[in-house]
PDB file of N, CA and C in Angstrom:
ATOM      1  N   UNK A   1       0.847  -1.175   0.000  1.00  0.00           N
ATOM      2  CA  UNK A   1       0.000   0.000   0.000  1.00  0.00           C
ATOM      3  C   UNK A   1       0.893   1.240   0.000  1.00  0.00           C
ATOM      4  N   UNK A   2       0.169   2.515  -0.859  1.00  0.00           N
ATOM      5  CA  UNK A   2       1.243   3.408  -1.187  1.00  0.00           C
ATOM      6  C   UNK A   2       0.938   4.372   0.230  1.00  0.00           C
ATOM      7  N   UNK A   3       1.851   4.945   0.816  1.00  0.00           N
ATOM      8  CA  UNK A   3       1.442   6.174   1.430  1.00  0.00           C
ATOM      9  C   UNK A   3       1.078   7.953   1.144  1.00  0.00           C
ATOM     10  N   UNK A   4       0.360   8.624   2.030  1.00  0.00           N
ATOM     11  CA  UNK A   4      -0.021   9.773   1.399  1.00  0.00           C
ATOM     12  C   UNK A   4      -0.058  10.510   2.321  1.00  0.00           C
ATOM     13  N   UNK A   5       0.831  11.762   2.391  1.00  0.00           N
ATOM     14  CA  UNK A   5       1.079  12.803   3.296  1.00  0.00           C
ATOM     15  C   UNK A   5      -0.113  13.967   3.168  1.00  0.00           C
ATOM     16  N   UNK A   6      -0.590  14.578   4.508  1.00  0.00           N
ATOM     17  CA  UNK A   6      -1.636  15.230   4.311  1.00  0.00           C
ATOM     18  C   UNK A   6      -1.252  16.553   5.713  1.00  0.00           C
ATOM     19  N   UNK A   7      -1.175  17.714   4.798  1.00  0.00           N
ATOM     20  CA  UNK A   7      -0.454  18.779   5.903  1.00  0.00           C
ATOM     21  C   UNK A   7      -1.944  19.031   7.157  1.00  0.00           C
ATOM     22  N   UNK A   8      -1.859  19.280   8.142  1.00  0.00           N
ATOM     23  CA  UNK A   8      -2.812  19.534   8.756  1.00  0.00           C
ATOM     24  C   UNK A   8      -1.920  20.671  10.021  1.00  0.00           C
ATOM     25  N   UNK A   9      -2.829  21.435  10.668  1.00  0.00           N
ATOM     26  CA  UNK A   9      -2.194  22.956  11.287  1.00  0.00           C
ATOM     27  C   UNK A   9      -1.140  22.198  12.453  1.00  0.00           C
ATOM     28  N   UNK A  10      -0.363  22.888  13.151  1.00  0.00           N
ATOM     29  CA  UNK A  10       0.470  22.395  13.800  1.00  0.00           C
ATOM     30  C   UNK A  10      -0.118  21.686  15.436  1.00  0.00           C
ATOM     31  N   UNK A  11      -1.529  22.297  15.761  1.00  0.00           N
ATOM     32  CA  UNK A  11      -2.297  21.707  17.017  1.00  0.00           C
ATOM     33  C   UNK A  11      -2.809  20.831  16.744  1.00  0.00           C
ATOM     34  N   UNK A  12      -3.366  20.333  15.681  1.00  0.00           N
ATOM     35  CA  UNK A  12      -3.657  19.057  14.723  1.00  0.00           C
ATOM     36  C   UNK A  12      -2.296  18.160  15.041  1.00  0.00           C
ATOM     37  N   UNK A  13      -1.283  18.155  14.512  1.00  0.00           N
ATOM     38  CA  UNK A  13      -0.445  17.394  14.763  1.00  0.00           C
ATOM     39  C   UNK A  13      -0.113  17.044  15.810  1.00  0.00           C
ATOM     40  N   UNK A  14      -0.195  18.026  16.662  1.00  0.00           N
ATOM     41  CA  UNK A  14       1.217  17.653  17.959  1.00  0.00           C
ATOM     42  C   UNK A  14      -0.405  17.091  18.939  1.00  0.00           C
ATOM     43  N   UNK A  15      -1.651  16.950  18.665  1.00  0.00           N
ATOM     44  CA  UNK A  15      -3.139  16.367  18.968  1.00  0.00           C
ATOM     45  C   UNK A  15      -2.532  14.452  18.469  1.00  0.00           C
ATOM     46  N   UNK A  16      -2.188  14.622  17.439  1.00  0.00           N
ATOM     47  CA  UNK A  16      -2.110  13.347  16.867  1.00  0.00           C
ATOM     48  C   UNK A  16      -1.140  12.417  17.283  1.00  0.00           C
ATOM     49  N   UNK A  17       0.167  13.269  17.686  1.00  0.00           N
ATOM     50  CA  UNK A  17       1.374  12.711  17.898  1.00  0.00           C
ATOM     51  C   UNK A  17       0.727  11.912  19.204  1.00  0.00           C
ATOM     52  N   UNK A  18       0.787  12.681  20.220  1.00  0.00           N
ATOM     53  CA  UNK A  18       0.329  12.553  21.257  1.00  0.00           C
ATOM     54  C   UNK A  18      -1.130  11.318  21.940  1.00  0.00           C
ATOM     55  N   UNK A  19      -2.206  11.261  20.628  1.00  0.00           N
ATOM     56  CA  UNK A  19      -2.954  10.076  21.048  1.00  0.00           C
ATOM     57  C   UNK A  19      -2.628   9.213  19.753  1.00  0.00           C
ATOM     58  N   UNK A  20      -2.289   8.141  20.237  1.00  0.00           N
ATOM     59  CA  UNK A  20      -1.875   6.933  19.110  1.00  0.00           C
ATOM     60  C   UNK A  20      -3.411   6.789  18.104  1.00  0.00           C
ATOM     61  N   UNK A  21      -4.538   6.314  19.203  1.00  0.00           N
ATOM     62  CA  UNK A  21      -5.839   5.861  18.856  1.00  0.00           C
ATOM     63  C   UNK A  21      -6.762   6.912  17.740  1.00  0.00           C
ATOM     64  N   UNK A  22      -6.278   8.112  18.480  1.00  0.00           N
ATOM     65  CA  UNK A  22      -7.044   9.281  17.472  1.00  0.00           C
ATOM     66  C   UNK A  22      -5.964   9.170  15.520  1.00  0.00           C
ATOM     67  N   UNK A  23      -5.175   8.746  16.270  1.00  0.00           N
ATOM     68  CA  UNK A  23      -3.918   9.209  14.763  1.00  0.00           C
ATOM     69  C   UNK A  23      -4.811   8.034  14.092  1.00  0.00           C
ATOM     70  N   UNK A  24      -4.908   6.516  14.407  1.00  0.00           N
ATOM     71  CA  UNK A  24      -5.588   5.650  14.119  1.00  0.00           C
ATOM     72  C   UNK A  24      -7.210   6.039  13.160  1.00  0.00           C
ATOM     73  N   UNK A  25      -7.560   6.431  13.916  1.00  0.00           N
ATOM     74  CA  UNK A  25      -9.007   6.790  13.652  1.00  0.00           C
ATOM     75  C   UNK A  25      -8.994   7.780  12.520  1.00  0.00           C
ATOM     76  N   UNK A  26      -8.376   8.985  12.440  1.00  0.00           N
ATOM     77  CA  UNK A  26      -8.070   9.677  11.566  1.00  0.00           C
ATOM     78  C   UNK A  26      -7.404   9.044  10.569  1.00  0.00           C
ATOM     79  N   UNK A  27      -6.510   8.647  10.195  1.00  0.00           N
ATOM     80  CA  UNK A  27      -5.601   7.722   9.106  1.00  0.00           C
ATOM     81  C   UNK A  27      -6.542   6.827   8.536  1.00  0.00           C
ATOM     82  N   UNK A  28      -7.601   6.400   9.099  1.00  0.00           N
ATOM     83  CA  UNK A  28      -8.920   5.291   8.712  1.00  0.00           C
ATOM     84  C   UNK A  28     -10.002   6.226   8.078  1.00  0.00           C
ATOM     85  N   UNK A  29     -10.196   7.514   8.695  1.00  0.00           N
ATOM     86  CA  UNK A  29     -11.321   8.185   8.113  1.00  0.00           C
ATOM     87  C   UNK A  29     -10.486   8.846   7.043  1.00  0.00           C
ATOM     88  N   UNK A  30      -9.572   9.383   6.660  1.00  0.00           N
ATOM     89  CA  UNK A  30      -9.015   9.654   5.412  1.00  0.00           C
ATOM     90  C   UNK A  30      -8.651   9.120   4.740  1.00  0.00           C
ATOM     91  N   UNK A  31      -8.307   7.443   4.946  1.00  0.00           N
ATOM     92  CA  UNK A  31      -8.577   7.022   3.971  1.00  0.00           C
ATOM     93  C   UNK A  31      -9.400   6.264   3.362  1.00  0.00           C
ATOM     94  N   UNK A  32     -10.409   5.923   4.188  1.00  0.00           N
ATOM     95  CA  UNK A  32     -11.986   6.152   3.179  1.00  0.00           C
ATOM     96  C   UNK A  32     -12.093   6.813   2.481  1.00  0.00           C
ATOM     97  N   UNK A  33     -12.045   8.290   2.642  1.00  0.00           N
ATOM     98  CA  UNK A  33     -12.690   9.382   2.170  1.00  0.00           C
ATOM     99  C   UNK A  33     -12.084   9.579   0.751  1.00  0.00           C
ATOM    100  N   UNK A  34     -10.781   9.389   0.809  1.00  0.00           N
ATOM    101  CA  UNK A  34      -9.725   9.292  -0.269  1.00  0.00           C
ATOM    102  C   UNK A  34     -10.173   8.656  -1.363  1.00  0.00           C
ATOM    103  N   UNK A  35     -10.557   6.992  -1.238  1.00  0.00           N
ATOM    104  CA  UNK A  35     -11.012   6.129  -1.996  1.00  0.00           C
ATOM    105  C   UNK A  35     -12.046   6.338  -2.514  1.00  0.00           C
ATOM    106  N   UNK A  36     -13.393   6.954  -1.191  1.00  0.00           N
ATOM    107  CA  UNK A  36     -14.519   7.196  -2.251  1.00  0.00           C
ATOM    108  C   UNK A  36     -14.489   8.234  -3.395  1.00  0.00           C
ATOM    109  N   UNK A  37     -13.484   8.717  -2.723  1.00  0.00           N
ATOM    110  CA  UNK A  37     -13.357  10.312  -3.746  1.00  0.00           C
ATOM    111  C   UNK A  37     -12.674   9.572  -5.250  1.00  0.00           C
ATOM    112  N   UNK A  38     -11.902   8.730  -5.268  1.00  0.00           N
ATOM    113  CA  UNK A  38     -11.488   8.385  -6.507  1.00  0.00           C
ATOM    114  C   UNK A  38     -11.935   7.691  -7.051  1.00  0.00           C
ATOM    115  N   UNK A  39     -12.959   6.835  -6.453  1.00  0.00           N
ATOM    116  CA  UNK A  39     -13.607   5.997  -7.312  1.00  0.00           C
ATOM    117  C   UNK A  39     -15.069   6.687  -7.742  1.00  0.00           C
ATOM    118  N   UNK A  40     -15.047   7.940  -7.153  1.00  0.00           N
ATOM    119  CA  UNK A  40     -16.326   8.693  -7.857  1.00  0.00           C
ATOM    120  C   UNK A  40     -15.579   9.210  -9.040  1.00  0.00           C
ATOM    121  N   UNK A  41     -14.172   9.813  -8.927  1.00  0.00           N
ATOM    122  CA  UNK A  41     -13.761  10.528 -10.352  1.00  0.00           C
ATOM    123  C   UNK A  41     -14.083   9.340 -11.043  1.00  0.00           C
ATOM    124  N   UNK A  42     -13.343   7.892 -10.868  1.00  0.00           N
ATOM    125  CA  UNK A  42     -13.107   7.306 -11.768  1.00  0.00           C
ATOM    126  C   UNK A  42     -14.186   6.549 -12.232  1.00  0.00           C
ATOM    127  N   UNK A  43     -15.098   6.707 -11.657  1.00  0.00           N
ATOM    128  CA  UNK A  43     -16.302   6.436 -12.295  1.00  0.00           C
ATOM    129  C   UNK A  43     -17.060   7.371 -13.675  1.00  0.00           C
ATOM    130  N   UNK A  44     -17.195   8.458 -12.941  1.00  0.00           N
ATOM    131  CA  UNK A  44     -17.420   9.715 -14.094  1.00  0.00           C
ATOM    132  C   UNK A  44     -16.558   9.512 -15.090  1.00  0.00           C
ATOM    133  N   UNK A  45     -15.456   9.307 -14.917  1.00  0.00           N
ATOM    134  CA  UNK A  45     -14.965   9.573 -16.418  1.00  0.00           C
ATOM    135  C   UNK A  45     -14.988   8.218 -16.878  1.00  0.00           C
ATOM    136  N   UNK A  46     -15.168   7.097 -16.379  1.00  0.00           N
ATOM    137  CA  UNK A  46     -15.531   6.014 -17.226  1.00  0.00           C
ATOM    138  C   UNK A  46     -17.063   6.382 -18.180  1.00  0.00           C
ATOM    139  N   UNK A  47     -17.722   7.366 -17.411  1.00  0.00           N
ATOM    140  CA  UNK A  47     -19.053   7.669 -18.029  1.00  0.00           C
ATOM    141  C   UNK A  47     -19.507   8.719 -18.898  1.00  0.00           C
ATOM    142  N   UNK A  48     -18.092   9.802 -18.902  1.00  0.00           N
ATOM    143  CA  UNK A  48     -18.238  10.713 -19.971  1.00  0.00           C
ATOM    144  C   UNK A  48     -17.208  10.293 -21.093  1.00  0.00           C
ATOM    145  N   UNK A  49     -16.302   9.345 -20.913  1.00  0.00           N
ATOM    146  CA  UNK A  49     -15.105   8.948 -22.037  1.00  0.00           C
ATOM    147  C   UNK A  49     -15.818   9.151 -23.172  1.00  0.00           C
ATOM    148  N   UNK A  50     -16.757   8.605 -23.767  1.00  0.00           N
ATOM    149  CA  UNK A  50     -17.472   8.617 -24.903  1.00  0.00           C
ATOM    150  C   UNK A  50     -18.421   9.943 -25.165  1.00  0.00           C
ATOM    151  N   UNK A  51     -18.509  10.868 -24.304  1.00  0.00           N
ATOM    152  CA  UNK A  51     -18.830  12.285 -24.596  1.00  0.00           C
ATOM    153  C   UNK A  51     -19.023  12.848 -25.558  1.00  0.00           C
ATOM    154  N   UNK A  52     -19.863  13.696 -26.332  1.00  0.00           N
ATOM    155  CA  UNK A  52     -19.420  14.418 -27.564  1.00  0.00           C
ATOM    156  C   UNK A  52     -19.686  15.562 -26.891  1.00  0.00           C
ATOM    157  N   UNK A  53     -19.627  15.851 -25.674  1.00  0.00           N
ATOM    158  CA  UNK A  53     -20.018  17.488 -25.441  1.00  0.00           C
ATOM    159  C   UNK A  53     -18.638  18.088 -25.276  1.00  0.00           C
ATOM    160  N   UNK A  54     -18.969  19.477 -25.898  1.00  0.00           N
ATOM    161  CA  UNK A  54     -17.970  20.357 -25.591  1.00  0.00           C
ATOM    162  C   UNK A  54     -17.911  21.045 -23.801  1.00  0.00           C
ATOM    163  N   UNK A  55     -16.915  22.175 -23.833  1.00  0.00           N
ATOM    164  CA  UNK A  55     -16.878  22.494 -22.868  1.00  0.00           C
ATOM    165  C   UNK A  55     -18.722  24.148 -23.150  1.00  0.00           C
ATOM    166  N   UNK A  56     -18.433  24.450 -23.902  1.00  0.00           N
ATOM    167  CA  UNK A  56     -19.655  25.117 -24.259  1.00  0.00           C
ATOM    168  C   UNK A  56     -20.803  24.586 -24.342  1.00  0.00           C
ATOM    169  N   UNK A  57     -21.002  23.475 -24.963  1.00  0.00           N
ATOM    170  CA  UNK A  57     -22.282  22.688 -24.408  1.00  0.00           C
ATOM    171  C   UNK A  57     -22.624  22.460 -23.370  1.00  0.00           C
ATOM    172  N   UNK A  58     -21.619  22.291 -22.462  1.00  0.00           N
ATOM    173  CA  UNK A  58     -21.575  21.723 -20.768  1.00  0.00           C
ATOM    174  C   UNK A  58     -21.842  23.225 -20.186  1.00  0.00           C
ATOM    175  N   UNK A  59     -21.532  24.266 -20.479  1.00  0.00           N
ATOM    176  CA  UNK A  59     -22.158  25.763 -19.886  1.00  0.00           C
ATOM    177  C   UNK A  59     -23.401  25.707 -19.806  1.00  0.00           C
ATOM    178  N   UNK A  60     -24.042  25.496 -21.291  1.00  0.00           N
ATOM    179  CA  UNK A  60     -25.368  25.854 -21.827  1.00  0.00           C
ATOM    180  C   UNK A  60     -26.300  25.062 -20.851  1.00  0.00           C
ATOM    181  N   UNK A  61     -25.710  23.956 -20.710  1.00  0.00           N
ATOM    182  CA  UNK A  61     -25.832  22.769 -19.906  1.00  0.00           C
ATOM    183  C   UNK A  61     -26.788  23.226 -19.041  1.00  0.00           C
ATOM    184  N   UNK A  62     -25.353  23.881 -18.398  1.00  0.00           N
ATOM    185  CA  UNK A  62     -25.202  24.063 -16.907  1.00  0.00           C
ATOM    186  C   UNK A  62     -26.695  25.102 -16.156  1.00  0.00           C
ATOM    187  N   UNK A  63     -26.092  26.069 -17.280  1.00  0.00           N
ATOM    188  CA  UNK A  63     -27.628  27.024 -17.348  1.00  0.00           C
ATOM    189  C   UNK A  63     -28.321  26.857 -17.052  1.00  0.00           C
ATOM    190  N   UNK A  64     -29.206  25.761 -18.001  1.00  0.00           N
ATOM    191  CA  UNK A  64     -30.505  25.736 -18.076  1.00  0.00           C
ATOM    192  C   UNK A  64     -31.032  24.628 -17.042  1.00  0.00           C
ATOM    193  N   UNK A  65     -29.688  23.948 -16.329  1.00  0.00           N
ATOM    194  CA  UNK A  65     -30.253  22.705 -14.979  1.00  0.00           C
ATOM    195  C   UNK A  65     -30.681  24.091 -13.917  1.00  0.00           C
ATOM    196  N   UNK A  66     -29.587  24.596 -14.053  1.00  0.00           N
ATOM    197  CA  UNK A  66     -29.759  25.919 -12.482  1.00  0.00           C
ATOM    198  C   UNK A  66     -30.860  26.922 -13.054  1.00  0.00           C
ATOM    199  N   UNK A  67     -31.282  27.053 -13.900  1.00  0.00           N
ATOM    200  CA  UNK A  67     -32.481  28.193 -14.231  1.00  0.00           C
ATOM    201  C   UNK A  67     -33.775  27.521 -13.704  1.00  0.00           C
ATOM    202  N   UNK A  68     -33.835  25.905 -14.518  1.00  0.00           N
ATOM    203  CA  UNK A  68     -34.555  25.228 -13.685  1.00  0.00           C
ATOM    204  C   UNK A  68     -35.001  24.892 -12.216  1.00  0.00           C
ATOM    205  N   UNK A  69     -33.955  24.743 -12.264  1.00  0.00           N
ATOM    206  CA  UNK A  69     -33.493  24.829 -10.289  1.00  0.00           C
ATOM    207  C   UNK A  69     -33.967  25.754  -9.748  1.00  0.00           C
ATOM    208  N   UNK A  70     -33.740  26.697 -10.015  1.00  0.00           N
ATOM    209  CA  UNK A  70     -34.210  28.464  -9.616  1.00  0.00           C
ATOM    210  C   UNK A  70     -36.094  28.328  -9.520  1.00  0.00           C
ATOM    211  N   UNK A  71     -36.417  27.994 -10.956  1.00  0.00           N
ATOM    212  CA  UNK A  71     -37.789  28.338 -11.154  1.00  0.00           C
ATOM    213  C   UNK A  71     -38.561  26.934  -9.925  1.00  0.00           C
ATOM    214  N   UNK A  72     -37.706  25.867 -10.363  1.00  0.00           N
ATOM    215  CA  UNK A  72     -38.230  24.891  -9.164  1.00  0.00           C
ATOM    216  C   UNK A  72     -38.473  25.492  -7.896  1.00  0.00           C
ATOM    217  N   UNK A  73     -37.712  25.994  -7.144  1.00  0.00           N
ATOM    218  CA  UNK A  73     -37.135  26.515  -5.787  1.00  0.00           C
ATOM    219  C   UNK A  73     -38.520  27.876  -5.584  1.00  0.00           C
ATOM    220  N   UNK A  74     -38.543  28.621  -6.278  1.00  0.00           N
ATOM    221  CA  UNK A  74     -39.104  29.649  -6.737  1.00  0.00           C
ATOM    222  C   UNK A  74     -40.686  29.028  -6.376  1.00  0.00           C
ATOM    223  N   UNK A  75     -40.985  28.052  -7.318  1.00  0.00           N
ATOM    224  CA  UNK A  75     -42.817  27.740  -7.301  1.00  0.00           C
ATOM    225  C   UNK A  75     -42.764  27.175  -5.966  1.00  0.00           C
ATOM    226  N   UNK A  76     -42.272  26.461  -5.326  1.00  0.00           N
ATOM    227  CA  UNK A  76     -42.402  25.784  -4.080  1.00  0.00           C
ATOM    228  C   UNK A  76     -42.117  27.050  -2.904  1.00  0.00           C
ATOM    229  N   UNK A  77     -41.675  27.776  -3.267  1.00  0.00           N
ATOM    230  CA  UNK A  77     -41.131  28.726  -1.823  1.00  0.00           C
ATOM    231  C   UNK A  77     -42.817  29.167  -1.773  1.00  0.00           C
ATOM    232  N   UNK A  78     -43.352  30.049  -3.332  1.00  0.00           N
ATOM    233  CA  UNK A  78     -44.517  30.425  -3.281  1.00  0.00           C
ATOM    234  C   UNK A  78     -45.692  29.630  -2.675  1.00  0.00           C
ATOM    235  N   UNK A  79     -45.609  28.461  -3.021  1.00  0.00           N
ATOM    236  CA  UNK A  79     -46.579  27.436  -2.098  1.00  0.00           C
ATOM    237  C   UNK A  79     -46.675  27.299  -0.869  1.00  0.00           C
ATOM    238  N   UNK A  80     -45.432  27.466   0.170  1.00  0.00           N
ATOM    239  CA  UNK A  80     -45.370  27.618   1.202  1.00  0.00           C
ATOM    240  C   UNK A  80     -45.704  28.692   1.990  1.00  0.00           C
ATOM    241  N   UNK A  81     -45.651  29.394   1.221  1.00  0.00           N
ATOM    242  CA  UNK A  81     -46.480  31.025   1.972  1.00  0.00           C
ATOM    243  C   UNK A  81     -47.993  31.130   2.504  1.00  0.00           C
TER     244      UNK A  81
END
């Protein structure tokens, strides 16, 4: 297994040095977090590889999910009144 250095503030550390169990616990929750994080990239791009969108299509995209979003957010706030 490869290792991976991760800067954290200096009361963070000398916290860690100091309890074995917490350094434990931490070193376990980062590297979960690590893994899920890469196997979400590496999922996505197994799922856009075949893409034909541009980076301008992916704006236009983007737009019209969050305009939606907006007008969604928008009719429901009004309902709640």
């Amino acid at each position: 297994m490869t290792r991976v250095t991760v800067e954290v503030p200096e009361e963070v550390a000398a916290l860690l040095k100091k309890e074995p169990l917490l350094r434990l616990a931490v070193s376990e929750a980062v590297r979960r977090e690590v893994i899920d994080y890469l196997t979400t990239i590496l999922a996505l791009d197994k799922l856009t590889e075949e893409s034909r969108l541009d980076e301008e299509s992916i704006k236009r995209l983007d737009k019209i999910i969050k305009e939606g979003v907006r007008e969604r957010w928008d009719a429901e706030s009004r309902g709640r009144h």
